[in-house]
Each structure stands twice: as structure tokens, then as C-alpha cells.
C-alpha atoms as a PDB file:
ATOM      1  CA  UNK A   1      98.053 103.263 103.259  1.00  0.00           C
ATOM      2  CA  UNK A   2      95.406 103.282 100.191  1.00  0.00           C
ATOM      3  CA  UNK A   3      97.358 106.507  99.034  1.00  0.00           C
ATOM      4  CA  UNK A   4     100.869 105.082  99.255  1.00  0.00           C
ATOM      5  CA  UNK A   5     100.545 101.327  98.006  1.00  0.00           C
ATOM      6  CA  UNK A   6      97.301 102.205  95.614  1.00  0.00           C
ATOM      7  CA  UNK A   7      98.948 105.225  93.778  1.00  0.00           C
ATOM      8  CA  UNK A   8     102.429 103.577  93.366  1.00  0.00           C
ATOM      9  CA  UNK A   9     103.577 106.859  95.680  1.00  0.00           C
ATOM     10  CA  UNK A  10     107.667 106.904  95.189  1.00  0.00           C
ATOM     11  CA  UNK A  11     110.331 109.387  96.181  1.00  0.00           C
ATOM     12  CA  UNK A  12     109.452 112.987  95.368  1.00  0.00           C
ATOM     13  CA  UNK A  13     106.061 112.589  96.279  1.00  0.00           C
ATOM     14  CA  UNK A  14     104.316 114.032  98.856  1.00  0.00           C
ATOM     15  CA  UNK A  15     101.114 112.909 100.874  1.00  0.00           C
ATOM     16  CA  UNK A  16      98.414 115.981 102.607  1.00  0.00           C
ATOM     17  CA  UNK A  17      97.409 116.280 105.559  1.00  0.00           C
ATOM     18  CA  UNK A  18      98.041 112.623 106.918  1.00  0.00           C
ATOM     19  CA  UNK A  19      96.677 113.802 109.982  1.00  0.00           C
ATOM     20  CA  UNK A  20      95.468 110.156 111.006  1.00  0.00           C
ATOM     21  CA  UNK A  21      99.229 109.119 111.025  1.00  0.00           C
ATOM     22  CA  UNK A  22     100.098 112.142 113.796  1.00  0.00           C
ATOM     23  CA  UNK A  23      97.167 113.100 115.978  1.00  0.00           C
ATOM     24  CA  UNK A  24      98.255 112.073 119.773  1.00  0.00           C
ATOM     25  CA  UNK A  25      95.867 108.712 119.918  1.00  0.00           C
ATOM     26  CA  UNK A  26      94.656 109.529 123.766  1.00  0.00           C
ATOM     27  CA  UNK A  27      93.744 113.002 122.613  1.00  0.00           C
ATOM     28  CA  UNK A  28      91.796 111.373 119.744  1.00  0.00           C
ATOM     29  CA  UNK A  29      90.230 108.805 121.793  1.00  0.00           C
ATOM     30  CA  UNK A  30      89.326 111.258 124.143  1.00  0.00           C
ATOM     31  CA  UNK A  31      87.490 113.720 121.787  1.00  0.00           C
ATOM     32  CA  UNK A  32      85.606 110.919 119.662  1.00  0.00           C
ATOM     33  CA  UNK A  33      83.746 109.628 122.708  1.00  0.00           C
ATOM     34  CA  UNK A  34      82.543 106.050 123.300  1.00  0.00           C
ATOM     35  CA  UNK A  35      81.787 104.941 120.044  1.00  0.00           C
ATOM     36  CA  UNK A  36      81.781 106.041 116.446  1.00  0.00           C
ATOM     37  CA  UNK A  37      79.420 104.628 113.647  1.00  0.00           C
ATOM     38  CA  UNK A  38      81.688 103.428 110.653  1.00  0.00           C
ATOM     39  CA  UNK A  39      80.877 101.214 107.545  1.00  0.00           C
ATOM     40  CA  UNK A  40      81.324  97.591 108.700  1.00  0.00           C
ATOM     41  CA  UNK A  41      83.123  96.493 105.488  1.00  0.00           C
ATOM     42  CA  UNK A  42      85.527  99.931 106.137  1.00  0.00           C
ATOM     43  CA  UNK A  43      86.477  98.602 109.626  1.00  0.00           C
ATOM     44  CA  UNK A  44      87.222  95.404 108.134  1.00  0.00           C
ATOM     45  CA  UNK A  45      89.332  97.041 105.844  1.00  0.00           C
ATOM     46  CA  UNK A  46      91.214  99.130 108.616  1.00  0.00           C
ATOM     47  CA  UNK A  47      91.734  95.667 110.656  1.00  0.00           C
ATOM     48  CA  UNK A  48      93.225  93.795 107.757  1.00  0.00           C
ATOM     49  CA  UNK A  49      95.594  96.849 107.244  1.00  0.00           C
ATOM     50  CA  UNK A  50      96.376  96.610 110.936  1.00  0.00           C
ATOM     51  CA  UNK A  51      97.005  92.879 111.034  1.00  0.00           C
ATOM     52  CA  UNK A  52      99.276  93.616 107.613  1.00  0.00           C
ATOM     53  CA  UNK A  53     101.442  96.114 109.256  1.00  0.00           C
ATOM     54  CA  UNK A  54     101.606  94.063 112.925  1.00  0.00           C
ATOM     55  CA  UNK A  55     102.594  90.827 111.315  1.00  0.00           C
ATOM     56  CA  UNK A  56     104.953  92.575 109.038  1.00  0.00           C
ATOM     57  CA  UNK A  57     108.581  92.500 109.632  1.00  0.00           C
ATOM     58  CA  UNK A  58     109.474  96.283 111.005  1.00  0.00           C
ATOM     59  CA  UNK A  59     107.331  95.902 113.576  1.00  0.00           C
ATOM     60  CA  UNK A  60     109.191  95.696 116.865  1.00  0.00           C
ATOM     61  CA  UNK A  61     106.003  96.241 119.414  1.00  0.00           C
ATOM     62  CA  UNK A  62     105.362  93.798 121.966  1.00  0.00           C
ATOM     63  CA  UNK A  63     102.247  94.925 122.249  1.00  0.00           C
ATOM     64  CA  UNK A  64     100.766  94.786 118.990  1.00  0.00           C
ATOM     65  CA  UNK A  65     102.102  91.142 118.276  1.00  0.00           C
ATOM     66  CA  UNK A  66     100.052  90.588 121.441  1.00  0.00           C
ATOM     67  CA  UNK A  67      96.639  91.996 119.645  1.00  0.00           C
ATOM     68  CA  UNK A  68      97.604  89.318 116.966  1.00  0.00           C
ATOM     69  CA  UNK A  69      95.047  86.355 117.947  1.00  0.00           C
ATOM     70  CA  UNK A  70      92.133  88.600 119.138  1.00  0.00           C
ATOM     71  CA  UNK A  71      92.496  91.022 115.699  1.00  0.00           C
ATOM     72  CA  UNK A  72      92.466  87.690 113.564  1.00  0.00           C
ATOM     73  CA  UNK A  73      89.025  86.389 115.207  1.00  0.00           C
ATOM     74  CA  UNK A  74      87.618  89.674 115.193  1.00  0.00           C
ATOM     75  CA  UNK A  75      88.643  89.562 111.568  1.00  0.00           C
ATOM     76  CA  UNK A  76      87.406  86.339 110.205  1.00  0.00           C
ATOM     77  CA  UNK A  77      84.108  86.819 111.992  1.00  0.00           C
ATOM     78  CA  UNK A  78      83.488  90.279 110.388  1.00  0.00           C
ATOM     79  CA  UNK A  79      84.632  89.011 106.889  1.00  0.00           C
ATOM     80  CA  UNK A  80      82.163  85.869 107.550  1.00  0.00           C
ATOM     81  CA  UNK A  81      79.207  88.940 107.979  1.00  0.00           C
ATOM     82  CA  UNK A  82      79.710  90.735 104.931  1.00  0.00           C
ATOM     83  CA  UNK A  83      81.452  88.178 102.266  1.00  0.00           C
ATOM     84  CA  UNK A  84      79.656  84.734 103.642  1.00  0.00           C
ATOM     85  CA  UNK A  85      82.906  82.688 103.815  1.00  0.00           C
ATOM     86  CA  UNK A  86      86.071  81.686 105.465  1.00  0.00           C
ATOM     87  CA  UNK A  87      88.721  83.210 103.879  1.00  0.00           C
ATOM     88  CA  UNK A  88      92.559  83.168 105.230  1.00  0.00           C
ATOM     89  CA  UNK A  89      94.189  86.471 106.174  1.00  0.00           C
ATOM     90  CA  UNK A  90      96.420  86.217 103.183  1.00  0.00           C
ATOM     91  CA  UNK A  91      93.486  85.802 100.818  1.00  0.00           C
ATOM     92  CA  UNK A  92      91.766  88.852 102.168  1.00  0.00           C
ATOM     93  CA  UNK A  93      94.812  91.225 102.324  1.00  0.00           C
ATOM     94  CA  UNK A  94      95.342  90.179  98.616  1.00  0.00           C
ATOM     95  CA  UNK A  95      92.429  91.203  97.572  1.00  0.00           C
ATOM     96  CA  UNK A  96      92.515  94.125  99.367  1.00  0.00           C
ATOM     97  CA  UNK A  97      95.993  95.165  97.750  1.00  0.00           C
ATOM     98  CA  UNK A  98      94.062  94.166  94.636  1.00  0.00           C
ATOM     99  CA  UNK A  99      91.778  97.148  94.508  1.00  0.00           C
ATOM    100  CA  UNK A 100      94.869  99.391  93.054  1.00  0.00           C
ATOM    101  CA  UNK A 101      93.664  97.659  90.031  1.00  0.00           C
ATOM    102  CA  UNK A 102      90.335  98.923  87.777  1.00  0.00           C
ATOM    103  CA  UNK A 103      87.419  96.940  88.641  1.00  0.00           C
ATOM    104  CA  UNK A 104      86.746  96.214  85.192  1.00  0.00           C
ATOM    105  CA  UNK A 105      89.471  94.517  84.185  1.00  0.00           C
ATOM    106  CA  UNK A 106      87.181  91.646  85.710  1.00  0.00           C
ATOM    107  CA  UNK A 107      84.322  92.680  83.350  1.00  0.00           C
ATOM    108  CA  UNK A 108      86.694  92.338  80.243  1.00  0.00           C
ATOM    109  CA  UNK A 109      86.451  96.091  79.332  1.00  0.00           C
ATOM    110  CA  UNK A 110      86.366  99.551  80.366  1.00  0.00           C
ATOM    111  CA  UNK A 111      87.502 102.422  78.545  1.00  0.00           C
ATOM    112  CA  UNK A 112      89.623 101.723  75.499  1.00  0.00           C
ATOM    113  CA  UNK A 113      91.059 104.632  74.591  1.00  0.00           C
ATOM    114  CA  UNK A 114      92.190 104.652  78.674  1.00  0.00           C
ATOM    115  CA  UNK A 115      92.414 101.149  79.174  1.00  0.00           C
ATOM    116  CA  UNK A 116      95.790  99.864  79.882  1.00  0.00           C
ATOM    117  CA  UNK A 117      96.515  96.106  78.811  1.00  0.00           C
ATOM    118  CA  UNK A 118      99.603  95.582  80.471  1.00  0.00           C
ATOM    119  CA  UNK A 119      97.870  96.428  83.186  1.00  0.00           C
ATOM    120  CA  UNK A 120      95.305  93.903  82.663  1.00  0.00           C
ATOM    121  CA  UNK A 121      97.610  91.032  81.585  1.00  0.00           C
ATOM    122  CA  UNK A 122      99.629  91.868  84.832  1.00  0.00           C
ATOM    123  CA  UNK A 123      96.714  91.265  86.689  1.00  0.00           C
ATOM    124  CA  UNK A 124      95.084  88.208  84.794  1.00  0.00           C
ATOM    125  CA  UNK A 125      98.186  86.541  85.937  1.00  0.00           C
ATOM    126  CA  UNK A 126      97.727  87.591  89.536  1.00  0.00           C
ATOM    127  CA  UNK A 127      94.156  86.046  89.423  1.00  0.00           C
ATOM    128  CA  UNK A 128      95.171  83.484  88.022  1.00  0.00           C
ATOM    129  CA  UNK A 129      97.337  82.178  91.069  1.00  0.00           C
ATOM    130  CA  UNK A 130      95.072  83.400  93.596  1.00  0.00           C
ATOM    131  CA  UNK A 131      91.269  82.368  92.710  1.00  0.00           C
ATOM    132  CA  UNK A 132      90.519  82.938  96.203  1.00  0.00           C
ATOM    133  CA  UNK A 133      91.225  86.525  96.352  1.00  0.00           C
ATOM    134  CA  UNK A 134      89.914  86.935  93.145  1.00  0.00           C
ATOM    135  CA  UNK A 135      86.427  86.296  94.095  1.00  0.00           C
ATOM    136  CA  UNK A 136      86.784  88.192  97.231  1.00  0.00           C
ATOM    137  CA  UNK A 137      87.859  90.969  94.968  1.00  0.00           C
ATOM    138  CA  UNK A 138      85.107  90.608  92.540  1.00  0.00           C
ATOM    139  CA  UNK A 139      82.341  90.425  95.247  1.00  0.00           C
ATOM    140  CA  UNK A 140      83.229  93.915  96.435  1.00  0.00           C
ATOM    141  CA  UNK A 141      83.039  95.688  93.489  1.00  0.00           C
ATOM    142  CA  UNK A 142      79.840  93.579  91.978  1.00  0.00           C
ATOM    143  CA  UNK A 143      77.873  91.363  94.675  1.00  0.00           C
ATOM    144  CA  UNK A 144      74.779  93.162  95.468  1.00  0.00           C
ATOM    145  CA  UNK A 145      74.549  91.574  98.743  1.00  0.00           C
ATOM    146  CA  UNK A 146      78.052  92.124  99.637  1.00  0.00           C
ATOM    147  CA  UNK A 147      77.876  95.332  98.997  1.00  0.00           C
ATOM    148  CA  UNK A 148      74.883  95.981 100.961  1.00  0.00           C
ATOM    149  CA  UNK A 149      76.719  94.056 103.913  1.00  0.00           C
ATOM    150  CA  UNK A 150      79.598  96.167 103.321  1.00  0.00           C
ATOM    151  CA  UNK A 151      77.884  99.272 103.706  1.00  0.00           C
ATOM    152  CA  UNK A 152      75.895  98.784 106.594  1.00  0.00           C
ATOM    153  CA  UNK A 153      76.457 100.772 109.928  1.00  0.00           C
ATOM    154  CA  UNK A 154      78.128  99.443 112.776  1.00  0.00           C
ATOM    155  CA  UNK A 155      79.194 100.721 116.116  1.00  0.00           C
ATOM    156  CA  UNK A 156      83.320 100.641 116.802  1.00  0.00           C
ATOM    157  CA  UNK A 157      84.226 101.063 120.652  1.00  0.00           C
ATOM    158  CA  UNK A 158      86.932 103.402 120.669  1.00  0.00           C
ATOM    159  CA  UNK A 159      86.584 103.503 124.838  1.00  0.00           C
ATOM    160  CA  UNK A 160      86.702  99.875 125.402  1.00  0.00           C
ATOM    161  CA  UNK A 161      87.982  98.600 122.436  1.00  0.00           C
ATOM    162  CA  UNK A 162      90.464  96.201 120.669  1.00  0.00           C
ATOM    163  CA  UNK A 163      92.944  99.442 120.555  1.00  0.00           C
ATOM    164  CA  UNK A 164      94.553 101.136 123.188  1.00  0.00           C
ATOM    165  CA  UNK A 165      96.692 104.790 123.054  1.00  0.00           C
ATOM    166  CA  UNK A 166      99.638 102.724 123.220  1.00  0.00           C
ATOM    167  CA  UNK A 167      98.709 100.520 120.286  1.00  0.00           C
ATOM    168  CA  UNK A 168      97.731 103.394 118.063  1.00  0.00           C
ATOM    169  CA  UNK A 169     100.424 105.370 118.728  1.00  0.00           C
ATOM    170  CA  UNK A 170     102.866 102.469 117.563  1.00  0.00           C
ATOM    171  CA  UNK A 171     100.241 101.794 114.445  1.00  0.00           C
ATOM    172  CA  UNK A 172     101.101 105.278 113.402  1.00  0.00           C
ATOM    173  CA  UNK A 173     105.062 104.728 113.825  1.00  0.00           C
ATOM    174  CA  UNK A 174     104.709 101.928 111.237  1.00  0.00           C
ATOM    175  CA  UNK A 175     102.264 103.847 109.351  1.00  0.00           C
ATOM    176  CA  UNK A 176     105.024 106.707 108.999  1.00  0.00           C
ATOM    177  CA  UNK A 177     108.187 103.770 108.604  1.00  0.00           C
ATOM    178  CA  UNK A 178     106.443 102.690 105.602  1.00  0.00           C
ATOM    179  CA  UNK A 179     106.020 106.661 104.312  1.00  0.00           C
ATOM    180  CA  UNK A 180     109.028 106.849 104.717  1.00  0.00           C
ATOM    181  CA  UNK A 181     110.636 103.749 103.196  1.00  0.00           C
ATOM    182  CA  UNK A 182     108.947 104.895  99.956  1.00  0.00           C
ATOM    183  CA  UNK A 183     110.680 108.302 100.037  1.00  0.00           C
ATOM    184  CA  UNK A 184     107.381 110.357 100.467  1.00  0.00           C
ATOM    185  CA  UNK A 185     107.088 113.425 102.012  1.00  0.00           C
ATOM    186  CA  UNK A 186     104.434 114.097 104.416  1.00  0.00           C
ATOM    187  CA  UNK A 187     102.558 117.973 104.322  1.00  0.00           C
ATOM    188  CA  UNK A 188     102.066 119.689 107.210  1.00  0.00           C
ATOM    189  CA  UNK A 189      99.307 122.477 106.898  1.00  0.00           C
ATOM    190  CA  UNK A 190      99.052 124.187 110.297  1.00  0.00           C
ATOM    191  CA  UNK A 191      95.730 126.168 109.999  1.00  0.00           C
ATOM    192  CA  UNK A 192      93.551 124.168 108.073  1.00  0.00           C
ATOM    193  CA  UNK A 193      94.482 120.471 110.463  1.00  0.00           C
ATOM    194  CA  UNK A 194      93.957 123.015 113.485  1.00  0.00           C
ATOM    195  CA  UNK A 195      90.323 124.130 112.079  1.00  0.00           C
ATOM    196  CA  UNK A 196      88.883 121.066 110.588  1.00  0.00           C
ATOM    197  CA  UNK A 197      90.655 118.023 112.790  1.00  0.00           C
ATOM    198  CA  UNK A 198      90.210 117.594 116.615  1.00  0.00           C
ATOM    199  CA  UNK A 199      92.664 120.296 117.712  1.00  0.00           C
ATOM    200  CA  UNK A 200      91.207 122.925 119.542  1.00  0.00           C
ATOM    201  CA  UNK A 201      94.128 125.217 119.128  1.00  0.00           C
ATOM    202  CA  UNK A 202      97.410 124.933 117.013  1.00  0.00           C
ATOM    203  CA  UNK A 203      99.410 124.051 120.226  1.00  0.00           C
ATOM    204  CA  UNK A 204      97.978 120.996 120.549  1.00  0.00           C
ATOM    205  CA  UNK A 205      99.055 119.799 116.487  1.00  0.00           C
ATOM    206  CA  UNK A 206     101.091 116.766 116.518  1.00  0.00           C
ATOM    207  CA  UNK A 207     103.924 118.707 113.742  1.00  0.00           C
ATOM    208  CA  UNK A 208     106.713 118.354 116.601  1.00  0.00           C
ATOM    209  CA  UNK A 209     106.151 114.522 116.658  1.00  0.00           C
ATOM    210  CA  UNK A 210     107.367 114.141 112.969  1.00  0.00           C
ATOM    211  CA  UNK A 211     110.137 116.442 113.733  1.00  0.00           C
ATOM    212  CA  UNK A 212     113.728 115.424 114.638  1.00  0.00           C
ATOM    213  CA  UNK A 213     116.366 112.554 113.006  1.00  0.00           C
ATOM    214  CA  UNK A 214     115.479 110.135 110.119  1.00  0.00           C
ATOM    215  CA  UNK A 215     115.665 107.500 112.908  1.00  0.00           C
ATOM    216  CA  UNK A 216     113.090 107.602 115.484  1.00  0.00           C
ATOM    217  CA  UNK A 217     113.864 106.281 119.071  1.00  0.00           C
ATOM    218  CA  UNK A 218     112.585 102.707 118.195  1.00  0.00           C
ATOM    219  CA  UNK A 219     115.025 103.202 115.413  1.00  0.00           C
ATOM    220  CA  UNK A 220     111.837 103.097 112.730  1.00  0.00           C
ATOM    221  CA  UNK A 221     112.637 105.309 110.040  1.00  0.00           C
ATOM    222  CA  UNK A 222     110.509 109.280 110.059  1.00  0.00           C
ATOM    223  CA  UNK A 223     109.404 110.799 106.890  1.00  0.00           C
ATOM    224  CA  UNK A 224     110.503 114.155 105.640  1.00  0.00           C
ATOM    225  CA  UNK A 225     107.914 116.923 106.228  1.00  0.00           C
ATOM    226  CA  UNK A 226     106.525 119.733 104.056  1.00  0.00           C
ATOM    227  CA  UNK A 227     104.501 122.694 104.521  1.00  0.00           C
ATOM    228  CA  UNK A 228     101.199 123.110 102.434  1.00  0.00           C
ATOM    229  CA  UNK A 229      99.098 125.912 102.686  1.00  0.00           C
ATOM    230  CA  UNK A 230      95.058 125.414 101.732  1.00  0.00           C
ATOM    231  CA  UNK A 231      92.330 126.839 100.736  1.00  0.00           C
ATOM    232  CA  UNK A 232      92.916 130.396 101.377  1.00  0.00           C
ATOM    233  CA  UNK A 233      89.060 131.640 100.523  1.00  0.00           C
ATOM    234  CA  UNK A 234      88.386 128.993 103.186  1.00  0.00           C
ATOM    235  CA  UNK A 235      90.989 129.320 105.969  1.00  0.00           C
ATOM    236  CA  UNK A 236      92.259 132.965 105.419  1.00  0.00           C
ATOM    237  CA  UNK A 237      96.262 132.007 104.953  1.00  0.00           C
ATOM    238  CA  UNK A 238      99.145 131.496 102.902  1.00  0.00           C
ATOM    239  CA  UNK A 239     102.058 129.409 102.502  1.00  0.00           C
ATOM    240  CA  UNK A 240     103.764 132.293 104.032  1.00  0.00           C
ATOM    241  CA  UNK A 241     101.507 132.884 107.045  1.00  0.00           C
ATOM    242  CA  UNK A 242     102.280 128.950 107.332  1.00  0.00           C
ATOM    243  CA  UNK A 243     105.404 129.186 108.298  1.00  0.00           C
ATOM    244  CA  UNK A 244     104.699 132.119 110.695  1.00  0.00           C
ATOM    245  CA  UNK A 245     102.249 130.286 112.648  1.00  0.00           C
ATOM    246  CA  UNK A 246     105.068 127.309 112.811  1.00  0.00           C
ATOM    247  CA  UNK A 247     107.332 129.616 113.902  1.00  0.00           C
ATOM    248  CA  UNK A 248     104.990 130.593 116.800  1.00  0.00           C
ATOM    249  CA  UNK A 249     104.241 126.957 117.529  1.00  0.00           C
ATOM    250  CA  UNK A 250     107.447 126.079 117.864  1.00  0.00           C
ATOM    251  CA  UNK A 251     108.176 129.054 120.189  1.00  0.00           C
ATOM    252  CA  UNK A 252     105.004 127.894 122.272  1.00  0.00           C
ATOM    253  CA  UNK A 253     106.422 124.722 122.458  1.00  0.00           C
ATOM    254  CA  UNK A 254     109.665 126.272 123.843  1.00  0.00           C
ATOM    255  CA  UNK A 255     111.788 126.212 121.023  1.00  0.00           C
ATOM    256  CA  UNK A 256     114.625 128.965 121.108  1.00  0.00           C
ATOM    257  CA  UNK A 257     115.047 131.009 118.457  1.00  0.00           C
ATOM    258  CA  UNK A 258     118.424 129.278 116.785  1.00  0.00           C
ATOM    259  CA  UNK A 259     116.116 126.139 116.882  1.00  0.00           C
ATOM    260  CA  UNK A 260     113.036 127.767 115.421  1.00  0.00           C
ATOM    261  CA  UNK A 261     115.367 129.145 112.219  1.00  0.00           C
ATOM    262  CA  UNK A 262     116.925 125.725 111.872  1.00  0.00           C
ATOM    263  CA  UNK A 263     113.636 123.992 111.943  1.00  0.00           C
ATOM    264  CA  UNK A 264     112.178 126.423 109.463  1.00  0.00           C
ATOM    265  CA  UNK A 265     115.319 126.051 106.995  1.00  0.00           C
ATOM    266  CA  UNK A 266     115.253 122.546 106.854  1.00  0.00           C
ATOM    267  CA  UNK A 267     111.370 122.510 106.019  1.00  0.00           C
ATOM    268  CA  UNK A 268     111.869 125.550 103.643  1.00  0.00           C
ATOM    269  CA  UNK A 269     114.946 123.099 101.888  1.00  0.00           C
ATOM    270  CA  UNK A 270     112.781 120.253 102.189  1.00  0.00           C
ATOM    271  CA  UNK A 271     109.559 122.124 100.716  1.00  0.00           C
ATOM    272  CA  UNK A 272     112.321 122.827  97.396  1.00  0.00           C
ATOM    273  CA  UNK A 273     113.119 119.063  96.885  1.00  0.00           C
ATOM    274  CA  UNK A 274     109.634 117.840  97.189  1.00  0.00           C
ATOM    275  CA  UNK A 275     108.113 120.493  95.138  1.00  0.00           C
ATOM    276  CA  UNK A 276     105.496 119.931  92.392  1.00  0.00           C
ATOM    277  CA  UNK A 277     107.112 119.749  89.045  1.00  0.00           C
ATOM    278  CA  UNK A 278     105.690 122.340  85.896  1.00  0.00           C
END
């Protein structure tokens, strides 16, 4: 999300990896354990982004809208911890969406010979109609104690917690809608998600769940995929062996072989249109 609304990400562009918006939740759950030890202002951060996407208009789940009322308490309280106040959801997803902005511009300066004014005269204008936010976003960059709040430990229940498989897995379709609405491509880099994600082998990569039409079967829109190659000091391939070792997945997943050379050509054609300009 940071990526996509934070970087003004538009059509041509292309996000790596994006594992988090493909992984098969249960498997996820699963291979986490009970708990996992996160930065308590970061899980605020990840609920406000949930509540964003839930309460937004594409979403179509039943069973998110139903998370609604516990995912706002379990908001406020959390945002009561680290910031000290009672703030509305509004005011703290503005200032969230705020952080695409330099910090300084609340100082006055930064940089001059990098600065850019319209930038800051956009923004002046934006704080100007929403004080509320503005503090909020001012405290996170500069309030010692805030900060201090906002970087403490706390423990998330992924086992028992306020997310089920079910209500991941539709997080992630919205997640990928709005990819996709931007016109963004999404990489898919076989070897190096297998080796340094949960997947214990490359069968189990979640590539054949962004495969298929632009519409998904909830009718939410699918973004076009890529293939990226990494480090190859690191993981031993190449953008060619890439597309081997998707050809071999696909044929483990049962793909015939006119499939596997259709699938291939489109990513090949797709890899051409999203391709880094020189």
C-alpha cells in the first residue's frame, strides 16, 4: 500500500516481490505460529490500512464489513497507547496518507537545492484544513514519547486473532484491485520468494493465484504479472532460468503444455510493456 499510494506508482510501473499480497493466508498462519512480535505503532498502521480498504467502496466481503466495529475499538484503543488521544478514523488515516510527504516540510526547511515548494504549498493547504491530522502527523515524526510508544514491542495473535484465512485472503483481493486500478504490474521472482519467504518448495508459490482474466471471480479487478530475476551471486539464477522453473511449476501444477507456452507468452509480452525504460 505504502509503495503504491506513497510513490505516486501509475501505469508502467511495476511493484517486487509483493509476496504479502499472494502467500495462501492459512499456509502463512500456519508457519508463523501463535504469535509474532511487531512494533505496536506498525500494527496500528496495518489496522488503519485494513479499516481503509474494508470501508472502502470495492469491497464486496461480508465478512470483513463484519470485522468493522471490533477493528475500530481495537483501533482507537491502540492509537490512545501510543499518541495519548482520541482521534477519529478519518483523522488517523489522513495522517497516515500524509507521510508521502517530507517530514520537514513541518520544520520549515530541508534541503534547498532538493526541496520542492509546490510540494510544500500543496501540503500547507492540506494542514491547513485538517489540524487534527496534522498533529497526529507531526507527533510521529518528532514526539519523543510517541515515538518511543510507537516503537515498543507487542505481541499480535495470528492463531486467535482479529483475522481469519478467510479475511486475509479477501484483504489481499483488495490489496491486488487497488494494484491493479493503478495500472501496476506486479513481479513474480520464483527462486528468490521460494528461498527467503515461507515456501518450502516452489510448488507451494502462490504465482497461479494472480494468474488468469483481468476479472477475478468476485469480479475485483487482477494485476498484470512480471517476471524478475534477483540477485544471482545470491540465489544462483537468471531471468532465463526464471522462466524455466515457471515452466516446471506450471507443469507440477498440471498445466499442459499448450497452456504452459501460452502462460509463458503472455508474461514474456507482459515483461516487454512493463519494462524499465534507458
Amino acid at each position: 500500500m505504502e509503495a503504491v499510494d506513497f510513490l505516486d506508482m501509475e501505469q508502467g510501473d511495476r511493484i517486487g516481490h509483493g509476496t504479502a499480497a499472494g502467500i495462501e493466508p492459512s499456509l502463512w498462519m500456519n508457519r508463523m505460529g501463535k504469535t509474532v512480535k511487531m512494533r505496536k505503532g506498525e500494527w496500528l498502521d496495518d489496522l488503519i490500512v485494513a479499516y481503509h480498504l474494508i470501508s472502502g467502496n470495492e469491497n464486496k466481503y461480508d465478512d470483513l464489513i463484519h470485522l468493522l466495529p471490533k477493528l475500530h475499538n481495537l483501533i482507537v484503543d491502540l492509537h490512545k497507547e501510543i499518541y495519548g488521544t482520541f482521534n477519529s478514523i478519518k483523522e488517523m488515516t489522513d495522517a497516515w496518507a500524509f507521510r508521502k510527504y517530507d517530514g520537514d516540510i513541518l520544520r520549515g526547511y530541508t534541503h534547498i537545492d532538493k526541496f520542492d515548494f509546490a510540494e510544500m504549498e500543496k501540503v500547507t493547504r492540506m494542514f491547513e484544513e485538517n489540524t487534527a491530522a496534522k498533529r497526529l502527523y507531526q507527533e510521529y515524526h518528532f514526539d519523543t514519547r510517541v515515538k518511543e510508544e510507537y516503537d515498543r514491542l507487542c505481541d499480535v495473535d495470528i492463531e486467535k486473532g482479529l483475522f481469519t484465512a478467510e479475511n486475509l485472503y479477501h484483504i489481499q483481493k483488495l490489496v491486488l484491485n487497488k494494484i491493479a486500478m493503478k495500472g501496476v504490474a506486479l513481479e513474480v521472482l520464483l527462486t528468490s520468494n521460494t528461498a527467503i519467504s515461507f515456501y518450502r518448495e516452489s510448488k507451494e508459490h502462490h504465482l497461479e493465484k494472480w494468474l488468469g482474466d483481468d476479472l477475478d471471480e468476485d469480479g475485483m479487478l487482477t494485476p498484470s504479472i512480471v517476471v524478475g530475476s534477483d540477485d544471482p551471486g545470491i540465489f544462483m539464477t537468471n531471468i532465463y532460468i526464471e522462466y524455466a522453473r515457471i515452466a516446471t511449476y506450471l507443469e507440477q501444477k498440471g498445466y499442459g503444455y499448450t497452456e504452459r507456452m501460452h502462460i509463458l507468452e503472455d508474461l514474456i509480452k507482459n515483461g516487454e510493456y512493463f519494462k524499465f525504460g534507458g
